[in-house]
Protein backbone atom coordinates (compact mmCIF):
# COMPACT_ATOMS: atom_id res chain seq x y z
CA UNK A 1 -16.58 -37.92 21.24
CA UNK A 2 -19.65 -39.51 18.97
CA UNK A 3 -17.68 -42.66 17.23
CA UNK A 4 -19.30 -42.28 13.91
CA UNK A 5 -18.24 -38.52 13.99
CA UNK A 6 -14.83 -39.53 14.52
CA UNK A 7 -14.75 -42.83 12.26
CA UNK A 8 -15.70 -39.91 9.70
CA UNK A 9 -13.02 -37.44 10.52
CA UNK A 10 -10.29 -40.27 10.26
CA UNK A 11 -12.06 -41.43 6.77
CA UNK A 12 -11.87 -37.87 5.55
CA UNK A 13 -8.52 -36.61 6.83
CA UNK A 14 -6.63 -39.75 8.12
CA UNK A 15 -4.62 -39.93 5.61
CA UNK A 16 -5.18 -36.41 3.79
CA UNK A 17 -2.03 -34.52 2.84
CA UNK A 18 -1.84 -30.65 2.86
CA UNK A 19 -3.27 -29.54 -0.06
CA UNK A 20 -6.21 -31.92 0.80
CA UNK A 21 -8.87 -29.23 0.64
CA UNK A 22 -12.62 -29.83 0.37
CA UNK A 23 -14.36 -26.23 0.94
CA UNK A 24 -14.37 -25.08 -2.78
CA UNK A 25 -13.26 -21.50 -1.82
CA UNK A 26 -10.44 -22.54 0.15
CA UNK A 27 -9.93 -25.78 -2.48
CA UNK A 28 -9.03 -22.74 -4.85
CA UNK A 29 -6.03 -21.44 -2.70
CA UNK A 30 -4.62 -24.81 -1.74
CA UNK A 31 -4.22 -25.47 -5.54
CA UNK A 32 -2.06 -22.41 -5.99
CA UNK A 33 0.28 -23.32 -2.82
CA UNK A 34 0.36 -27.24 -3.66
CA UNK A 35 0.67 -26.62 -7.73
CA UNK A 36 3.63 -29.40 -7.47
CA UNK A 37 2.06 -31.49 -5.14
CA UNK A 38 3.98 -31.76 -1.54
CA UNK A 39 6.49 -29.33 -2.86
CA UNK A 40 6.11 -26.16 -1.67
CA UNK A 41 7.80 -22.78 -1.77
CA UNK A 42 9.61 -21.88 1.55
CA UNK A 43 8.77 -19.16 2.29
CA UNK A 44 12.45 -17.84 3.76
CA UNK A 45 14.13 -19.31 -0.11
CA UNK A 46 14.98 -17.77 -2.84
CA UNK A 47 15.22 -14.34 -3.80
CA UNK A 48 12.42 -11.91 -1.68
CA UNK A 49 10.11 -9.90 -3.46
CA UNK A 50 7.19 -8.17 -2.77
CA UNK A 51 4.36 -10.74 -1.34
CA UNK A 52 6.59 -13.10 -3.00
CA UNK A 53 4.90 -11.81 -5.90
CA UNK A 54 7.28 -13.16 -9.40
CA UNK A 55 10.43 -11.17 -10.30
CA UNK A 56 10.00 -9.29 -13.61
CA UNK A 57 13.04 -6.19 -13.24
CA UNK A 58 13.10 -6.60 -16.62
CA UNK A 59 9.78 -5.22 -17.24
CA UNK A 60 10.61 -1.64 -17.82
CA UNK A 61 12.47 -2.95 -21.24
CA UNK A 62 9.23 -5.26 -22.05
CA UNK A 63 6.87 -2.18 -21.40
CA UNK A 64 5.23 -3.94 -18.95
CA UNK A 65 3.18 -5.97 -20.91
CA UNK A 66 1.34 -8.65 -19.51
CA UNK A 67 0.39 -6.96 -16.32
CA UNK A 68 -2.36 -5.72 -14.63
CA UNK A 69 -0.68 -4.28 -11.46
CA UNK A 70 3.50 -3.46 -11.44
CA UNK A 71 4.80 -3.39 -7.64
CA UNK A 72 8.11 -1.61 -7.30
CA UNK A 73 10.27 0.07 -5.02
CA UNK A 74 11.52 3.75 -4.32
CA UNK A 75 14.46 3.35 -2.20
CA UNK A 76 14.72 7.39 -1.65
CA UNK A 77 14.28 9.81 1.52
CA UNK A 78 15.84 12.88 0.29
CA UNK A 79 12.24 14.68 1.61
CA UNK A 80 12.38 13.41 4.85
CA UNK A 81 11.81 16.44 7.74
CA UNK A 82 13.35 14.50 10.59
CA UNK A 83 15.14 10.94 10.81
CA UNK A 84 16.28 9.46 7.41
CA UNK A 85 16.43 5.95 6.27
CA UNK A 86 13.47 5.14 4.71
CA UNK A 87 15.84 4.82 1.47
CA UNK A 88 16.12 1.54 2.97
CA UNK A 89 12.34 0.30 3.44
CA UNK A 90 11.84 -1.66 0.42
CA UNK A 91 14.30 -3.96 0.72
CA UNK A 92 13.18 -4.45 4.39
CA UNK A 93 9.22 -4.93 3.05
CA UNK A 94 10.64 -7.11 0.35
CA UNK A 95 12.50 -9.86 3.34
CA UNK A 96 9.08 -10.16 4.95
CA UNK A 97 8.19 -13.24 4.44
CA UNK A 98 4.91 -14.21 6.23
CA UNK A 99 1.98 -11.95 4.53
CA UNK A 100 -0.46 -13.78 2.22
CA UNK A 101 -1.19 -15.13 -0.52
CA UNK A 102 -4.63 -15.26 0.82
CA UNK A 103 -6.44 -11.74 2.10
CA UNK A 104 -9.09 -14.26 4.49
CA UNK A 105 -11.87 -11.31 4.94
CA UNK A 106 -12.28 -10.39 1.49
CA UNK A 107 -11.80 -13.88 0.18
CA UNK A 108 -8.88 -12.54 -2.40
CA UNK A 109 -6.06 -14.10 -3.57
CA UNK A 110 -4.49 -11.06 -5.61
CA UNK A 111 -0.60 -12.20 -6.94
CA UNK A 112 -2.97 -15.32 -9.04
CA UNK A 113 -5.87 -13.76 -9.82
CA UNK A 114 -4.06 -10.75 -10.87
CA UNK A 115 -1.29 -10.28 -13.43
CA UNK A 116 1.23 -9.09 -10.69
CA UNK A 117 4.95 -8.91 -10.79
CA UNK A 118 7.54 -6.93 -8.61
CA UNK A 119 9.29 -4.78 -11.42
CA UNK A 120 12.03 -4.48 -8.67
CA UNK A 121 13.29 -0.82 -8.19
CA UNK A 122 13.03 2.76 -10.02
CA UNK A 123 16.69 3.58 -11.08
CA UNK A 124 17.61 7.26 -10.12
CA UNK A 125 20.35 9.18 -11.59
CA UNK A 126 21.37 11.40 -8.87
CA UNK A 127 21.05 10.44 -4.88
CA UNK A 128 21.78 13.80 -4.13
CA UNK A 129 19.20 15.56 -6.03
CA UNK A 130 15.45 15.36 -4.91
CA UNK A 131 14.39 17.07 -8.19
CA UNK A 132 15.72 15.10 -10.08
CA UNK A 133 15.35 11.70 -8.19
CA UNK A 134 11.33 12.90 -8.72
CA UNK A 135 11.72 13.38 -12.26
CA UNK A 136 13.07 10.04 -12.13
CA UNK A 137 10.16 8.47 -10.35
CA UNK A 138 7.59 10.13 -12.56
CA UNK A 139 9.42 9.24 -16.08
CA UNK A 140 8.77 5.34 -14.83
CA UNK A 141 5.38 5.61 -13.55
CA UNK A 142 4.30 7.31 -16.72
CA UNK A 143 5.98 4.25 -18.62
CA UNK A 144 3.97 1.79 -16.04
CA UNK A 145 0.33 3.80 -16.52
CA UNK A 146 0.89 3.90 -20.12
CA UNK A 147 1.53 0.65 -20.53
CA UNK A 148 -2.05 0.24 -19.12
CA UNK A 149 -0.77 -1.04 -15.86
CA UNK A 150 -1.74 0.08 -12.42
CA UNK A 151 1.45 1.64 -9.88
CA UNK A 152 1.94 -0.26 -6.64
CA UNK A 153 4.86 1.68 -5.34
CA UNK A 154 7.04 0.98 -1.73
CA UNK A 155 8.82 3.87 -0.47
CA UNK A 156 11.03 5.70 0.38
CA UNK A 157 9.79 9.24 1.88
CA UNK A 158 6.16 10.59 1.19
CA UNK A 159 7.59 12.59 -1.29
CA UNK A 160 7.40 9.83 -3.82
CA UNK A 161 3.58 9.78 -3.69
CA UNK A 162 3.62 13.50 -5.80
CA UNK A 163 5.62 12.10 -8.98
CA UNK A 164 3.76 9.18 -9.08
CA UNK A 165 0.52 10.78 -8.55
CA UNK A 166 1.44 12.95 -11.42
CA UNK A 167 1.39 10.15 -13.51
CA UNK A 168 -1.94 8.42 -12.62
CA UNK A 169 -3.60 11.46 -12.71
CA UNK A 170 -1.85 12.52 -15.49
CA UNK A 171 -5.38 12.19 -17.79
CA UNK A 172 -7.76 13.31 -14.99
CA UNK A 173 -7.43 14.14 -11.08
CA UNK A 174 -8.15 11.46 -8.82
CA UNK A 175 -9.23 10.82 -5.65
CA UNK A 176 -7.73 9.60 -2.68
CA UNK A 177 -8.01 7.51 0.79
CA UNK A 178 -4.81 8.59 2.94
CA UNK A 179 -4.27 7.59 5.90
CA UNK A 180 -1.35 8.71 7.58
CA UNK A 181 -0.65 10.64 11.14
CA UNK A 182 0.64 14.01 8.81
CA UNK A 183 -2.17 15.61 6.42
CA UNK A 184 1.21 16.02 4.05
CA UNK A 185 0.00 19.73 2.46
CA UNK A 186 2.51 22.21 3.78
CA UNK A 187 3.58 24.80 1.93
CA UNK A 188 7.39 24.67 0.87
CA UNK A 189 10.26 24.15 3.45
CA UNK A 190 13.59 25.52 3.62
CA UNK A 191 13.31 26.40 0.02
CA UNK A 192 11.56 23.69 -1.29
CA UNK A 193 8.56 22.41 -2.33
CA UNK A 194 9.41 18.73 -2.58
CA UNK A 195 9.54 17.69 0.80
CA UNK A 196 7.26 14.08 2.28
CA UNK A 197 5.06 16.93 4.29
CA UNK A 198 3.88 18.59 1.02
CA UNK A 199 2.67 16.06 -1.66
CA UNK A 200 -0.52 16.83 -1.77
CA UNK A 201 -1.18 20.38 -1.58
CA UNK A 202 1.49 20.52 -4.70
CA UNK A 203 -0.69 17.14 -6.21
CA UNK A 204 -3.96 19.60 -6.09
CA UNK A 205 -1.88 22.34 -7.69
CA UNK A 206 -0.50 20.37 -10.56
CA UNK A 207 -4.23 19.42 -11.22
CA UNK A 208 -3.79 15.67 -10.89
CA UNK A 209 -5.14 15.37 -7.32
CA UNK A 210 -9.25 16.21 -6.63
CA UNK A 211 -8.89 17.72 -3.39
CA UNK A 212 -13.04 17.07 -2.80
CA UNK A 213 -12.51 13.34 -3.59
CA UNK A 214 -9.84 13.45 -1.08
CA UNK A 215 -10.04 11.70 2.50
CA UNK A 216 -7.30 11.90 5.12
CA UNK A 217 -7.94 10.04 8.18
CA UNK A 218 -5.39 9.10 11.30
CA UNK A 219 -4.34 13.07 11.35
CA UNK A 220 -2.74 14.20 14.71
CA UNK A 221 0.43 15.36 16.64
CA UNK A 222 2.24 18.91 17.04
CA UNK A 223 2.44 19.77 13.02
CA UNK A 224 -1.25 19.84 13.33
CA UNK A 225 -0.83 23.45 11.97
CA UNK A 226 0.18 23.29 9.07
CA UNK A 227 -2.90 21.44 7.27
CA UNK A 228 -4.58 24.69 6.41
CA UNK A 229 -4.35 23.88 2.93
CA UNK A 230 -6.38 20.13 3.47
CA UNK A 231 -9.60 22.10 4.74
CA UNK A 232 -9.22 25.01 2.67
CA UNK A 233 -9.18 22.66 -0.68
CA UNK A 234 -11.88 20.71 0.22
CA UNK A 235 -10.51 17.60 1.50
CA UNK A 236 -12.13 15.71 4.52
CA UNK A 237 -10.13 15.07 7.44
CA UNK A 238 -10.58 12.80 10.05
CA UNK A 239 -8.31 13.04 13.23
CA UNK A 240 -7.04 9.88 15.18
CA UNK A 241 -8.89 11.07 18.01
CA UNK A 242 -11.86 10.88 16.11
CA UNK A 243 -12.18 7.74 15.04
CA UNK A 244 -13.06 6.14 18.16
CA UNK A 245 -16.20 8.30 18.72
CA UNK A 246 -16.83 8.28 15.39
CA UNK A 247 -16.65 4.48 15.03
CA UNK A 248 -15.37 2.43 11.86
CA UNK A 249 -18.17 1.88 10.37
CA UNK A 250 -19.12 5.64 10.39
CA UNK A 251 -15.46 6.50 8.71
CA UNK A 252 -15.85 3.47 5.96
CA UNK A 253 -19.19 5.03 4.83
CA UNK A 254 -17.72 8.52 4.68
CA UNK A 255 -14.80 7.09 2.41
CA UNK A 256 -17.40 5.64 -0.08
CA UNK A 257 -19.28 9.15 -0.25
CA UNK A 258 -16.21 11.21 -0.56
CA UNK A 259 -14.13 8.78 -2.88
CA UNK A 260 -17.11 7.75 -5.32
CA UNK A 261 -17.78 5.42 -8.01
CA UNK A 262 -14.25 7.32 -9.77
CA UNK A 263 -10.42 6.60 -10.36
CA UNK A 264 -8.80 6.85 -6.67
CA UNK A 265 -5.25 6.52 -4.99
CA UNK A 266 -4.77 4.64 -1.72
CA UNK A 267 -0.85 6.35 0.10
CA UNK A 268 -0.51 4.59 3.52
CA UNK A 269 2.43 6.17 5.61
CA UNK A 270 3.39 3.65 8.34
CA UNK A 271 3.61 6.23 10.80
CA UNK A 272 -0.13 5.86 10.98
CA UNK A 273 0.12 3.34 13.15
CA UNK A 274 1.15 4.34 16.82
CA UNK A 275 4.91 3.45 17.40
CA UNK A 276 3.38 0.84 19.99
CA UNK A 277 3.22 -1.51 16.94
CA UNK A 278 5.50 0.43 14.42
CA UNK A 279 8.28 2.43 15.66
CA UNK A 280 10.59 2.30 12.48
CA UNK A 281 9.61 5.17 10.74
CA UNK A 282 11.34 9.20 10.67
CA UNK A 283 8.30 10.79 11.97
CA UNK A 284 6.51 8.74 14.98
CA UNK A 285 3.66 10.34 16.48
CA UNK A 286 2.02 8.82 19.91
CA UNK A 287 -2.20 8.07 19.79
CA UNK A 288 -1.94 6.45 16.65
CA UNK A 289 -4.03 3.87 14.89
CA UNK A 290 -3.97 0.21 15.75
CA UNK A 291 -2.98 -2.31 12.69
CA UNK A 292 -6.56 -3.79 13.33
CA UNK A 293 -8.06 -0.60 12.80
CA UNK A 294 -6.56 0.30 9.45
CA UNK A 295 -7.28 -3.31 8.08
CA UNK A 296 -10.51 -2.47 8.87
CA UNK A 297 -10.60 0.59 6.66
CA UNK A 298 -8.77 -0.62 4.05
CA UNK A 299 -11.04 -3.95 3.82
CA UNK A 300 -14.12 -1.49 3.74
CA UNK A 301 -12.66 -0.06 0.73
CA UNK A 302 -13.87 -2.92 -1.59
CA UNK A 303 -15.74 -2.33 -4.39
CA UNK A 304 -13.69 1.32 -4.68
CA UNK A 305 -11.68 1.90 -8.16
CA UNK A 306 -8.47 2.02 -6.72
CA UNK A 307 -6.06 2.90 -9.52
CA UNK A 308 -3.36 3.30 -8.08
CA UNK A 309 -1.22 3.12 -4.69
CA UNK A 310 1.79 3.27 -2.64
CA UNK A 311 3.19 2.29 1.33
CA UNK A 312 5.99 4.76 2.24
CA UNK A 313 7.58 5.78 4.98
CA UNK A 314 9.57 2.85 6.75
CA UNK A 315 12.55 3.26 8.11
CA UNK A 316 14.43 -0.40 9.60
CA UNK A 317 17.34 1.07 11.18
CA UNK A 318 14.35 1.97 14.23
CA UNK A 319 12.57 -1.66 13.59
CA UNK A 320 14.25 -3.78 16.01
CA UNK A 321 11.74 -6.54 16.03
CA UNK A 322 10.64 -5.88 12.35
CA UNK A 323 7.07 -5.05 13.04
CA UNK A 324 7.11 -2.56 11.50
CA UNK A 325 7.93 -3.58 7.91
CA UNK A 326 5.49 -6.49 8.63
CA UNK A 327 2.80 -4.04 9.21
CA UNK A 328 3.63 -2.06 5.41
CA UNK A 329 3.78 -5.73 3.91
CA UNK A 330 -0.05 -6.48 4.73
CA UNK A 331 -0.97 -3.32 4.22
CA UNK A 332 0.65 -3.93 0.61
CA UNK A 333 -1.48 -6.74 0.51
CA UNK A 334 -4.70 -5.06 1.59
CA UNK A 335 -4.02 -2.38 -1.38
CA UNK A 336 -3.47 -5.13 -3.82
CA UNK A 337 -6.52 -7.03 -2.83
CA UNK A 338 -8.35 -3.79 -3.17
CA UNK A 339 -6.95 -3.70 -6.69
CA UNK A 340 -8.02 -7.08 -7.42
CA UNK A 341 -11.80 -5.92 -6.92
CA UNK A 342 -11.72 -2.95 -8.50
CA UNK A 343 -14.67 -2.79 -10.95
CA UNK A 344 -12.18 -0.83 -13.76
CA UNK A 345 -10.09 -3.76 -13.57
CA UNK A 346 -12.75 -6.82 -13.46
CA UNK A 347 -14.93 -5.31 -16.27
C-alpha cells in the first residue's frame, strides 16, 4: 500500500470516532444518530415504535398538530378470507428494529426531515363487529386528514385500506399504486361487502378512489377471477408474471403515466412478496415478487404526490424467522421516504 496514502488514512480516521463524517450528505445523517455525541440509541431499548419514529399516542387529543405524516396501527382482521392474525402485525412491525433512518438510494432521511410521530393505535369499540371496527378506522383518519396530516397506517386485514381511503379521498378521488398478489375488487362475500378482497371496487363506488389513476401490479394465483371489476373500471393491471418480460423500468414509467402529477395512495399487502421471503401472511400465493423488486418500484415512485398510505396484511404467528415483518418495516420506510418528496408536501 502507497505510504503517503496510508499516513493519510491514519491522519484522517486514526483517531476518528463514529459520528466522524466528512461526505456532507452522509455528515447530515451522522449528526442525527450522534446528536449526544458517543451516545447512541440502541436500537433493541426502549419502547418500539414504528421506524423508531417518536411516540405521540396522545396525538388524537392534540389534533395532531405539529405533524406532517401520523403513522399508526390497525390491529384488526375481521375481513380476512382465509388464515387470521394479522390483528397482530403491528405490534410485530413495531419490534423490528433494524430498518433506517436512512433510505441510501433516494438519499432520504424521512422521521427528521419530516414531522413524523407513531400516534400508536386506532381504538375500536367492538372486536366483533367489522362495521363498526371500519367506522372506527374512518372517524380517526378523518381526524388525522383534517388536521392537515397525511395517514401512514399498519394493518391489520386489507379491509382497513377502504375506511381510510374514505377519508383521504374524502374531498376528491385519488389515485393509487397497489401492489399486492390479490387485485382486492370482489364483489361482496358471504353477505358482506367489507371483506380485505373488496376494498377497492367499494373505494371506486363510494367515489373516493379514481379507478383510471389506479395501478395494481404483482396480481396472480387461483382468485384470478374475480378482478372483473379492476379492468372493467379502468384500472391497469399488471400480473407477476409480467413483470419480468415487461422489465422494471417499463412498469415504473407506466406508474408515472397512470398515477400523474395528482393526490395518490400507495396499499402494499405483504403477500406480494412470494412466501420464499415472506410467509407470515393469511393469503400466500407462490411466483411472487422479490423484496428487491418492489424496492425498486417503490423507489421509482419519487417525485409522485403520495398522500397517503398503508402496509397490511402480516400475520407473525406464520413468521418464524420474522422476515416477514422486516420486509413491511422497509417497505414502511420506502412509503415514508416517498412522502418526504412529495412535491404537495415540500412546496
Amino acid at each position: 500500500m502507497d505510504a503517503d496514502k496510508l499516513a493519510r488514512l491514519r491522519a484522517r480516521y486514526g483517531q476518528a470516532k463514529g459520528g466522524d463524517i466528512h461526505d456532507p450528505a452522509f455528515k447530515a445523517v451522522a449528526d442525527t444518530q450522534f446528536r449526544d455525541g458517543e451516545r447512541r440509541r440502541w436500537p433493541f431499548a426502549d419502547v418500539a415504535t414504528f421506524l423508531g419514529a417518536p411516540y405521540r399516542p396522545q396525538a388524537l387529543e392534540e389534533g395532531f398538530s405539529g405533524l406532517d405524516v401520523a403513522i399508526f396501527g390497525v390491529p384488526m382482521d375481521l375481513g380476512v378470507t382465509n388464515r387470521s392474525g394479522t390483528r397482530f402485525g403491528p405490534r410485530a412491525v413495531r419490534g423490528i428494529e433494524r430498518i433506517g433512518p436512512y433510505e441510501h438510494v433516494l438519499r432520504a432521511l424521512p422521521t427528521y426531515t419530516l414531522r413524523v410521530a407513531d400516534v400508536g393505535d386506532v381504538a375500536m369499540e367492538s372486536r366483533f363487529s367489522l362495521e363498526r371496527c371500519h367506522a372506527d378506522i374512518e372517524a380517526y383518519a378523518r381526524r388525522v386528514v383534517e388536521a392537515g396530516v397525511r395517514t401512514l397506517a399498519v394493518g391489520g386485514d386489507h379491509s382497513i385500506s377502504l375506511p381510510i381511503l374514505k377519508a383521504v379521498g374524502a374531498g376528491r378521488p385519488v389515485g393509487m399504486i397497489h401492489i399486492d398478489a390479490h387485485a382486492d375488487t370482489s364483489g361482496p362475500y358471504e353477505d358482506t361487502k367489507f371483506h380485505h378482497g373488496g376494498p377497492f371496487r367499494q373505494a371506486v363506488l363510494d367515489g373516493v378512489l379514481d379507478p383510471e389513476r389506479t395501478i395494481q401490479i404483482g396480481i396472480r394465483g387461483s382468485a384470478d377471477w374475480l378482478w372483473e371489476f379492476s379492468t372493467e373500471s379502468g384500472m391497469t393491471m399488471i400480473h407477476a408474471e409480467e413483470v419480468d418480460t415487461l422489465g422494471i423500468p417499463a412498469i415504473v414509467e407506466r406508474i408515472h403515466e397512470v398515477v400523474g402529477e395528482g393526490p395518490t395512495y400507495l396499499s402494499f399487502d405483504i403477500d406480494s412478496i412470494d412466501p420464499a421471503f415472506a410467509p407470515g401472511t393469511g393469503t400466500p400465493e407462490v411466483g411472487g415478487l422479490t423484496p428487491r423488486e418492489v424496492l425498486a418500484l417503490m423507489r421509482g415512485c419519487a417525485g409522485l404526490d403520495i398522500v397517503g398510505g398503508d402496509v397490511v396484511e402480516v400475520a407473525p404467528q406464520y413468521d418464524a424467522t420474522t422476515n416477514t415483518a422486516h420486509v413491511a418495516g422497509q417497505m414502511l420506510l420506502e412509503i415514508l421516504s416517498l412522502m418526504s418528496l412529495a412535491p404537495s408536501l415540500r412546496d
